[in-house]
N, C-alpha and C. Protein backbone atom coordinates (compact mmCIF):
# COMPACT_ATOMS: atom_id res chain seq x y z
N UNK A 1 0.80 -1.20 0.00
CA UNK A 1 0.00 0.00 0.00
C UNK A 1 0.85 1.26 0.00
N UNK A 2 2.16 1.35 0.51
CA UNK A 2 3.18 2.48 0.27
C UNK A 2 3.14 2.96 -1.12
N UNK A 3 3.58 2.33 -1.97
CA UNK A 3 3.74 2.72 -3.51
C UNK A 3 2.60 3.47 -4.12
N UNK A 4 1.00 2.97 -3.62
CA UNK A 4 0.39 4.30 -4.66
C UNK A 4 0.77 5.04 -3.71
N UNK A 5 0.72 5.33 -2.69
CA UNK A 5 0.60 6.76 -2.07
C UNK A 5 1.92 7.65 -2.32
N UNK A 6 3.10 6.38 -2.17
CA UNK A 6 4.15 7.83 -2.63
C UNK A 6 3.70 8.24 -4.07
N UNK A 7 3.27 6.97 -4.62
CA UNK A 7 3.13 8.25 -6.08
C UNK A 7 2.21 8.72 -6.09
N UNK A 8 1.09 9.30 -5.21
CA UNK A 8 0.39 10.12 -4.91
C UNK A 8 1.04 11.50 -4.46
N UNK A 9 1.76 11.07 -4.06
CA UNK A 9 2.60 12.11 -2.92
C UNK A 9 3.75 12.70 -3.93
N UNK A 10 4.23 11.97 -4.71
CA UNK A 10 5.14 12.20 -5.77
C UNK A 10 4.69 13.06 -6.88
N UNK A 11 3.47 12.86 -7.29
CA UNK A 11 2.27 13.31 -7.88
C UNK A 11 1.77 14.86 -7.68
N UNK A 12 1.59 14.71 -6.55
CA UNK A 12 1.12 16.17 -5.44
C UNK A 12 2.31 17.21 -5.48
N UNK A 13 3.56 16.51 -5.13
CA UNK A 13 4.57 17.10 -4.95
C UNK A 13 5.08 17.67 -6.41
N UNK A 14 4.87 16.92 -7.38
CA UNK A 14 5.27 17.56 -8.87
C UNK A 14 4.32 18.46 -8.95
N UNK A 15 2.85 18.45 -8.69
CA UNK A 15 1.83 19.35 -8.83
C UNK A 15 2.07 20.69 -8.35
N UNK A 16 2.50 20.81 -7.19
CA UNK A 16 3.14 22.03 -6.11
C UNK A 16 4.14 22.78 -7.07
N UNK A 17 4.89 22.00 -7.28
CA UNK A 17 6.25 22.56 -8.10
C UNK A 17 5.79 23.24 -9.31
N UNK A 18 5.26 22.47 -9.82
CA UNK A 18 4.53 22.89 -11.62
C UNK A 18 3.68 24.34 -10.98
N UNK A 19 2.90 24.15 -9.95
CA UNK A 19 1.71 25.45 -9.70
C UNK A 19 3.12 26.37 -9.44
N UNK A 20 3.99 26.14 -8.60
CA UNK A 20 5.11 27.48 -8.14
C UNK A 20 5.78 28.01 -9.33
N UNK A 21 5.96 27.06 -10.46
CA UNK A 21 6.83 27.35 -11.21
C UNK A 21 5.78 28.41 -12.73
N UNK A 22 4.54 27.71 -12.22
CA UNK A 22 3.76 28.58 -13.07
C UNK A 22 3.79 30.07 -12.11
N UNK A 23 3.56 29.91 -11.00
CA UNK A 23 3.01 31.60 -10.64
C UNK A 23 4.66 32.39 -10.81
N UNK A 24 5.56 31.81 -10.97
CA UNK A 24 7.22 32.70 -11.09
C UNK A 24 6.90 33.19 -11.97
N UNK A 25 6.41 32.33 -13.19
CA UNK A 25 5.85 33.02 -14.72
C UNK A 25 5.23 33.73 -15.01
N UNK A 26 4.00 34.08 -14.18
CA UNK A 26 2.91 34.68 -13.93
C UNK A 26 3.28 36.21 -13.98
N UNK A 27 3.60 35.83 -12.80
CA UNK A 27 4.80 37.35 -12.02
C UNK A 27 5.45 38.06 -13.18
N UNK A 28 6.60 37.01 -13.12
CA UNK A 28 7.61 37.64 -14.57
C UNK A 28 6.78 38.42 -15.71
N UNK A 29 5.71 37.66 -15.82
CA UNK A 29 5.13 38.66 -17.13
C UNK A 29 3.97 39.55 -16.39
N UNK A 30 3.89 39.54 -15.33
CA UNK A 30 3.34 41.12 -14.94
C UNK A 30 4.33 41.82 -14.79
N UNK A 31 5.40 41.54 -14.16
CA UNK A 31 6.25 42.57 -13.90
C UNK A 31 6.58 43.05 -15.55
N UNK A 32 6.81 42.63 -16.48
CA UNK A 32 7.55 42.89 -17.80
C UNK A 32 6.29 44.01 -18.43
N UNK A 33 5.12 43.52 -17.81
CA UNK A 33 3.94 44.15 -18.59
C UNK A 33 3.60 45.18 -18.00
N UNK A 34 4.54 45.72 -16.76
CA UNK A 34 4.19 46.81 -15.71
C UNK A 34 5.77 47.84 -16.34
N UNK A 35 6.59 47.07 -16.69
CA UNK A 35 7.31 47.90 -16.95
C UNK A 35 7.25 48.20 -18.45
N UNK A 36 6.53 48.00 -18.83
CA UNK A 36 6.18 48.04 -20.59
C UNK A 36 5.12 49.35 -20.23
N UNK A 37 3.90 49.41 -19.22
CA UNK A 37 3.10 50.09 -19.37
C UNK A 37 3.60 51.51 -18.71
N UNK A 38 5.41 51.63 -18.15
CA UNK A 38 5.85 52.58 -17.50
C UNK A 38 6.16 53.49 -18.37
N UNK A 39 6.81 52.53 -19.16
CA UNK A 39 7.55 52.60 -20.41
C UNK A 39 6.55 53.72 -21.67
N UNK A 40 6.07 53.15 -21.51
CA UNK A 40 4.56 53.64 -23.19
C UNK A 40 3.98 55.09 -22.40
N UNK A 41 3.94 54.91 -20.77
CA UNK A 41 3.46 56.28 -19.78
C UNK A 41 4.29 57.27 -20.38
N UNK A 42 5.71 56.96 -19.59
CA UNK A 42 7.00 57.97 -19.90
C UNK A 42 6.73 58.75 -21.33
N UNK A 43 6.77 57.79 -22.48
CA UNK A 43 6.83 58.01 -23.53
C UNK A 43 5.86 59.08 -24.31
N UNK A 44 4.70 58.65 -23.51
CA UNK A 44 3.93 60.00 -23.74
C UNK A 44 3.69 61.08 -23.31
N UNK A 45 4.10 61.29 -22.35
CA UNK A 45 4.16 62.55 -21.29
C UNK A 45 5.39 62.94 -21.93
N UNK A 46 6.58 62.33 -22.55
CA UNK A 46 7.57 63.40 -23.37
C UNK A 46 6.73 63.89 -24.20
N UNK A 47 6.46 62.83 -25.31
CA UNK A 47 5.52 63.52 -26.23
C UNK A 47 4.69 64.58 -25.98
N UNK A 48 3.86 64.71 -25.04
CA UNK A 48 3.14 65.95 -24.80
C UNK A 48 3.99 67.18 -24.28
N UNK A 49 5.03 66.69 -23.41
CA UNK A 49 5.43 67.83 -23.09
C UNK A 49 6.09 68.72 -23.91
N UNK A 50 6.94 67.82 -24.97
CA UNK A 50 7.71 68.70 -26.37
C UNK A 50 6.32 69.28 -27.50
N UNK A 51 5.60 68.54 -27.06
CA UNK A 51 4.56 69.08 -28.09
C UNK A 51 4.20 70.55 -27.76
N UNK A 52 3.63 70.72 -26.45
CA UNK A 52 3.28 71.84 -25.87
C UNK A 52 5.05 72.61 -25.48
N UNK A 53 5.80 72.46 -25.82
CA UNK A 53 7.02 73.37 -25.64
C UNK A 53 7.24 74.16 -26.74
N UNK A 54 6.76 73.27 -28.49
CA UNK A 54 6.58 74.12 -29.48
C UNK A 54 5.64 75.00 -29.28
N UNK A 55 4.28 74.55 -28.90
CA UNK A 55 3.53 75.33 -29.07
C UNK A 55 3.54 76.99 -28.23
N UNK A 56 4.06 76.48 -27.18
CA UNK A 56 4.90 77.69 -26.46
C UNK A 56 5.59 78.28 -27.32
N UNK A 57 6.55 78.35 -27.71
CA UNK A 57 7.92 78.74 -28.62
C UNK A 57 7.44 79.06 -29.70
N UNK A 58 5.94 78.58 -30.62
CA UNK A 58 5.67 79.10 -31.84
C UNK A 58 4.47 80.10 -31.73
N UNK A 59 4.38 80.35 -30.46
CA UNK A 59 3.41 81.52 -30.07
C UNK A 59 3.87 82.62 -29.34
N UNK A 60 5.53 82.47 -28.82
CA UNK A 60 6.49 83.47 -28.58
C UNK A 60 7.46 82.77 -28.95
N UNK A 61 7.97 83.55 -29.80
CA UNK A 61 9.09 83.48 -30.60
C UNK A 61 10.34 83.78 -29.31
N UNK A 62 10.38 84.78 -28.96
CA UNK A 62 11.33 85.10 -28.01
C UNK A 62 11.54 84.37 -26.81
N UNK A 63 10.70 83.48 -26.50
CA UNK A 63 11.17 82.30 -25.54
C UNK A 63 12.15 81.63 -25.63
N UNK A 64 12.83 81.27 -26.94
CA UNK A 64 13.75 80.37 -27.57
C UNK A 64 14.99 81.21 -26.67
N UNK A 65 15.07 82.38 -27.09
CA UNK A 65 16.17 83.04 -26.03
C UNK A 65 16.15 83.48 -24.40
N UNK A 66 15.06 83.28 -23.82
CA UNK A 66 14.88 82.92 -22.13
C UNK A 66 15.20 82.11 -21.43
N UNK A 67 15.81 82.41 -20.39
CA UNK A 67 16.24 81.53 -19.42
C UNK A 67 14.72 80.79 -18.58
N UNK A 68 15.06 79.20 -18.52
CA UNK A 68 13.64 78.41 -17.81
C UNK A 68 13.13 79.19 -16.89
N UNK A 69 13.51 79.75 -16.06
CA UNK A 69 13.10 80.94 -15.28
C UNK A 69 11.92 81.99 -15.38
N UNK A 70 12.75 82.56 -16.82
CA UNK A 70 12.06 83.51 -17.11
C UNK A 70 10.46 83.12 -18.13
N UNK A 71 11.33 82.22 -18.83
CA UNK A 71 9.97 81.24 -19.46
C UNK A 71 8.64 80.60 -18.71
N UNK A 72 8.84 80.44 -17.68
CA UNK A 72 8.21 80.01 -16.59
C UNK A 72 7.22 80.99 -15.81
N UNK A 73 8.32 82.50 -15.84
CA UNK A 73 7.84 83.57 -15.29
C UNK A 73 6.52 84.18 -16.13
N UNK A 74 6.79 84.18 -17.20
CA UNK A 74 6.00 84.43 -18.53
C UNK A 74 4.69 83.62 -18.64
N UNK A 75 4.87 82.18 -18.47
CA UNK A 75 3.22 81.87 -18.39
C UNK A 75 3.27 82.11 -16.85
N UNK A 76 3.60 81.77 -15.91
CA UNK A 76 2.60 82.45 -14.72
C UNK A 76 1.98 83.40 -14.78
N UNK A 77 2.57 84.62 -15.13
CA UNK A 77 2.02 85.65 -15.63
C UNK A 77 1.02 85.57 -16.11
N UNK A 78 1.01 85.20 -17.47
CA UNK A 78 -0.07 84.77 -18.51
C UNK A 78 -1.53 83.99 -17.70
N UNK A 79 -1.01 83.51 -17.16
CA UNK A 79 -2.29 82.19 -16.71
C UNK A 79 -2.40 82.08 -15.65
N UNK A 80 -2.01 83.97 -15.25
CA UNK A 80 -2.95 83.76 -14.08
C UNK A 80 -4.17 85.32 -14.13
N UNK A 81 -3.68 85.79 -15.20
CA UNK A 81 -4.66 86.49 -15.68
C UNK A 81 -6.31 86.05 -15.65
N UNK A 82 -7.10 87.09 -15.48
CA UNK A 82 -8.43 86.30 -15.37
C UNK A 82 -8.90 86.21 -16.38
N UNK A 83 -8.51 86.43 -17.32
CA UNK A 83 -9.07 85.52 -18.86
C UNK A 83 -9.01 84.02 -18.87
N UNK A 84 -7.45 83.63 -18.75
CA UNK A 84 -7.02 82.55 -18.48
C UNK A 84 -7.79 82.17 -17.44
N UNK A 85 -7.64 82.06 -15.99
CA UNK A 85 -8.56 81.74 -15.40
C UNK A 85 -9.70 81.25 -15.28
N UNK A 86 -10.43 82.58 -16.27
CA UNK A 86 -11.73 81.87 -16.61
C UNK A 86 -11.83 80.86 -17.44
N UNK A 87 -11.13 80.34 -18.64
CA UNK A 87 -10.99 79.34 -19.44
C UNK A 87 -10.48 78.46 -18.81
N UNK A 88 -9.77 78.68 -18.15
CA UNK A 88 -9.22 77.14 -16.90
C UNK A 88 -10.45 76.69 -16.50
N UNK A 89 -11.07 77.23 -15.89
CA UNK A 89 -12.28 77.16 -14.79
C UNK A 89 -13.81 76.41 -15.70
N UNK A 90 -13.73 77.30 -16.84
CA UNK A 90 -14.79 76.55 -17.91
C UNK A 90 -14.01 75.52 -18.31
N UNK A 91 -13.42 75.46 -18.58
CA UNK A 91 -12.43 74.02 -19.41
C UNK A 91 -12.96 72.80 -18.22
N UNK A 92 -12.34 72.96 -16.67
CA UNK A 92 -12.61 72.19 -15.63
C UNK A 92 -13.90 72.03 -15.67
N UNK A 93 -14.90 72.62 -15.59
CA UNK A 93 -16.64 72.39 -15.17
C UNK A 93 -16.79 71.37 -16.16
N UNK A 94 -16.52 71.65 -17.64
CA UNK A 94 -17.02 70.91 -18.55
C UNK A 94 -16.32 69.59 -19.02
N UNK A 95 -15.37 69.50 -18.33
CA UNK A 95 -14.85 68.33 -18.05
C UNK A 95 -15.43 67.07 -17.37
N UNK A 96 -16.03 68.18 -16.08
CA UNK A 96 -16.58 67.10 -15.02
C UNK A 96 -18.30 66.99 -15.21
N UNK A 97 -18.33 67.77 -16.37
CA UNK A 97 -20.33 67.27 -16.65
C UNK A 97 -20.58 66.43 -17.11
């Protein structure tokens, strides 16, 4: 009566191994698919940000020669005007309707 049970047990015990060796796999390709989706994030937030840096720069020309500082200083300025403001503010409402 020993023999089926070790290979029951032999059985069980390959089963354990095979389930551990599947969830390592599991893992591995979340992790690969978490750093893929960091990856494609990053990638677009450059994209937007150079996008909107032209669009800065092709709506003042003279930014190209400002220090980040002063470029910086320039839309604060800008956007915090209450024009701006108000288009912030409508932009937000109608976002969230």
């Amino acid at each position: 009566m020993t023999k089926p049970r070790e290979k029951t047990l032999e059985k069980l015990t390959a089963e354990i191994e095979d389930g551990k060796k599947k969830i390592r796999q599991f893992e591995n390709r979340e992790k690969m698919l978490r750093q893929k989706l960091s990856k494609e994030e990053r990638r677009t937030r450059s994209h937007r940000l150079i996008v909107r840096g032209a669009v800065f720069e092709s709506i003042v020309p003279e930014a190209k020669d400002m220090t980040d500082e002063e470029a910086a200083a320039l839309l604060r300025l800008a956007l915090t005007s209450q024009p701006a403001r108000e288009y912030v503010k409508k932009r937000a409402e109608g976002a969230t309707s």
